[in-house]
Protein backbone atom coordinates (compact mmCIF):
# COMPACT_ATOMS: atom_id res chain seq x y z
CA UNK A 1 -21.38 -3.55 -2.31
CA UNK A 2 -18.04 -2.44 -1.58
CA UNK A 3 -15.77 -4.15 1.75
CA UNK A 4 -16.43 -2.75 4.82
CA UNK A 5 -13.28 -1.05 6.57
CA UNK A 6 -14.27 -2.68 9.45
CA UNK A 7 -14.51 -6.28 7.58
CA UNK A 8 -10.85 -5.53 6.23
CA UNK A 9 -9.23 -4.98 9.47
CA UNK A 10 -11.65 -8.32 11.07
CA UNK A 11 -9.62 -9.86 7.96
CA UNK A 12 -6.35 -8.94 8.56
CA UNK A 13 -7.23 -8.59 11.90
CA UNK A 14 -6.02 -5.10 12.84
CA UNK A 15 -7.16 -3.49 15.31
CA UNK A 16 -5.71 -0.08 14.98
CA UNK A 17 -6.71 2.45 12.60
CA UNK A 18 -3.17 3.92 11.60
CA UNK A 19 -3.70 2.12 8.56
CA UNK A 20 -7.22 3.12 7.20
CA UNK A 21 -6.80 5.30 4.49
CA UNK A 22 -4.32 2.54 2.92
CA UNK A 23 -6.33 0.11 3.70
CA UNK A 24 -9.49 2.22 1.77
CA UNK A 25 -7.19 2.08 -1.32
CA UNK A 26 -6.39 -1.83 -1.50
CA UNK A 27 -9.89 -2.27 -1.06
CA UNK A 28 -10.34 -0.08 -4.41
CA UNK A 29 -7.85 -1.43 -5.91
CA UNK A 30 -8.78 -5.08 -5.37
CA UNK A 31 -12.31 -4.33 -6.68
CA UNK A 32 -10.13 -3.06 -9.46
CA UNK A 33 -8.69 -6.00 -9.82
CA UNK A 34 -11.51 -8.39 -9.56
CA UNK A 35 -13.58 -5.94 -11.86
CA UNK A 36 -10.69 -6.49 -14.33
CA UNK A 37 -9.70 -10.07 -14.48
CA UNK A 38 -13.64 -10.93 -14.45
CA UNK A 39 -15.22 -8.13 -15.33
CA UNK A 40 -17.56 -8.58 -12.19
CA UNK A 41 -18.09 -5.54 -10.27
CA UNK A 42 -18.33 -5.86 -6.36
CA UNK A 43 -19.85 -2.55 -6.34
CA UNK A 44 -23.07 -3.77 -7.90
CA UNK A 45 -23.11 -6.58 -5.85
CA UNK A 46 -23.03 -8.19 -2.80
CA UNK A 47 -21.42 -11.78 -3.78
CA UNK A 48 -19.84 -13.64 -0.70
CA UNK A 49 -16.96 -15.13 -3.31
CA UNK A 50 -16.11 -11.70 -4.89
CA UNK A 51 -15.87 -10.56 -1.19
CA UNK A 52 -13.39 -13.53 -0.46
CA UNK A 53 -11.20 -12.72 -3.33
CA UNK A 54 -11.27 -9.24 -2.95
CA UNK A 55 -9.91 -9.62 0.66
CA UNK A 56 -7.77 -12.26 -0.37
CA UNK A 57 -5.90 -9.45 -3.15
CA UNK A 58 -6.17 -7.01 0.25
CA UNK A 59 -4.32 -9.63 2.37
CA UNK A 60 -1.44 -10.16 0.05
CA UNK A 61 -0.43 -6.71 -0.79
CA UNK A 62 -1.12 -5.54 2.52
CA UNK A 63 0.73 -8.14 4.33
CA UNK A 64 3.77 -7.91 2.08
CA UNK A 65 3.90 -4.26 0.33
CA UNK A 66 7.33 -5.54 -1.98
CA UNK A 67 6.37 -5.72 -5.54
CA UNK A 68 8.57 -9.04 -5.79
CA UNK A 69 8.77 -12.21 -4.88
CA UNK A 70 11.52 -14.26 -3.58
CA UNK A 71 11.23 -16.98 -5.68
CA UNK A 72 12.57 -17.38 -8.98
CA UNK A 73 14.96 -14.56 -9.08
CA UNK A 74 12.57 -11.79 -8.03
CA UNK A 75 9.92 -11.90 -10.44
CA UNK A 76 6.87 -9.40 -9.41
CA UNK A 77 4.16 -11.25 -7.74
CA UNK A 78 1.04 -12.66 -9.45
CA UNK A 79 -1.36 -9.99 -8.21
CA UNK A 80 0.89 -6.86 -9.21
CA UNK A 81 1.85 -8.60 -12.55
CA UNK A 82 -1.83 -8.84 -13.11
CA UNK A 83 -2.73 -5.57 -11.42
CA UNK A 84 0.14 -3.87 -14.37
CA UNK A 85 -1.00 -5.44 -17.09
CA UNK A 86 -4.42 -4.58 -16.41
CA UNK A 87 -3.68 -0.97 -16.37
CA UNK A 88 -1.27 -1.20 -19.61
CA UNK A 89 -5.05 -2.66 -21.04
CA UNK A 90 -6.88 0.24 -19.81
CA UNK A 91 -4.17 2.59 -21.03
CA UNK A 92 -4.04 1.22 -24.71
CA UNK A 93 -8.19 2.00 -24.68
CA UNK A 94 -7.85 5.51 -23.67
CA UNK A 95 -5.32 6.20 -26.13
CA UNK A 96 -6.95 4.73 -29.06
């Protein structure tokens, strides 16, 4: 079972809804995420911990929409790095 909108913005705890439809793609793309470091699918499930992480991957990039960090000399952030090489994965299998 995918996030709620409404158990996003409770998350983030927004209260506006300028922000939906961007807020309706971080939640696909964090199920993307978990799906792809895990291969658990949120969709097919209803797991209070996948929820958690999923709106954990929601919280960062939505509270901080830079693809770097700071630290180190501007490195990209955990969750994008991840989030790329995921999709370099997935285009590698379509092309073979």
């Amino acid at each position: 079972m995918k996030l709620s909108l409404k158990e996003i913005k409770e998350s983030l705890r927004i209260d506006y809804d300028d922000d939906d439809a961007y807020l309706s793609l971080l939640n696909e793309a964090a199920i993307e995420q978990l799906k792809g470091m895990t291969g658990f699918d949120l969709t097919k499930s209803n797991s209070s911990q996948a929820k958690i992480v999923c709106l954990a991957i929601i919280h960062e990039l939505y509270k901080d929409r830079s693809l770097t960090t700071e630290k180190a000399g501007e490195k990209l952030k955990p969750v994008m790095q991840s989030i790329l090489i995921q999709l370099s994965h997935q285009a590698k299998e379509r092309s073979e």
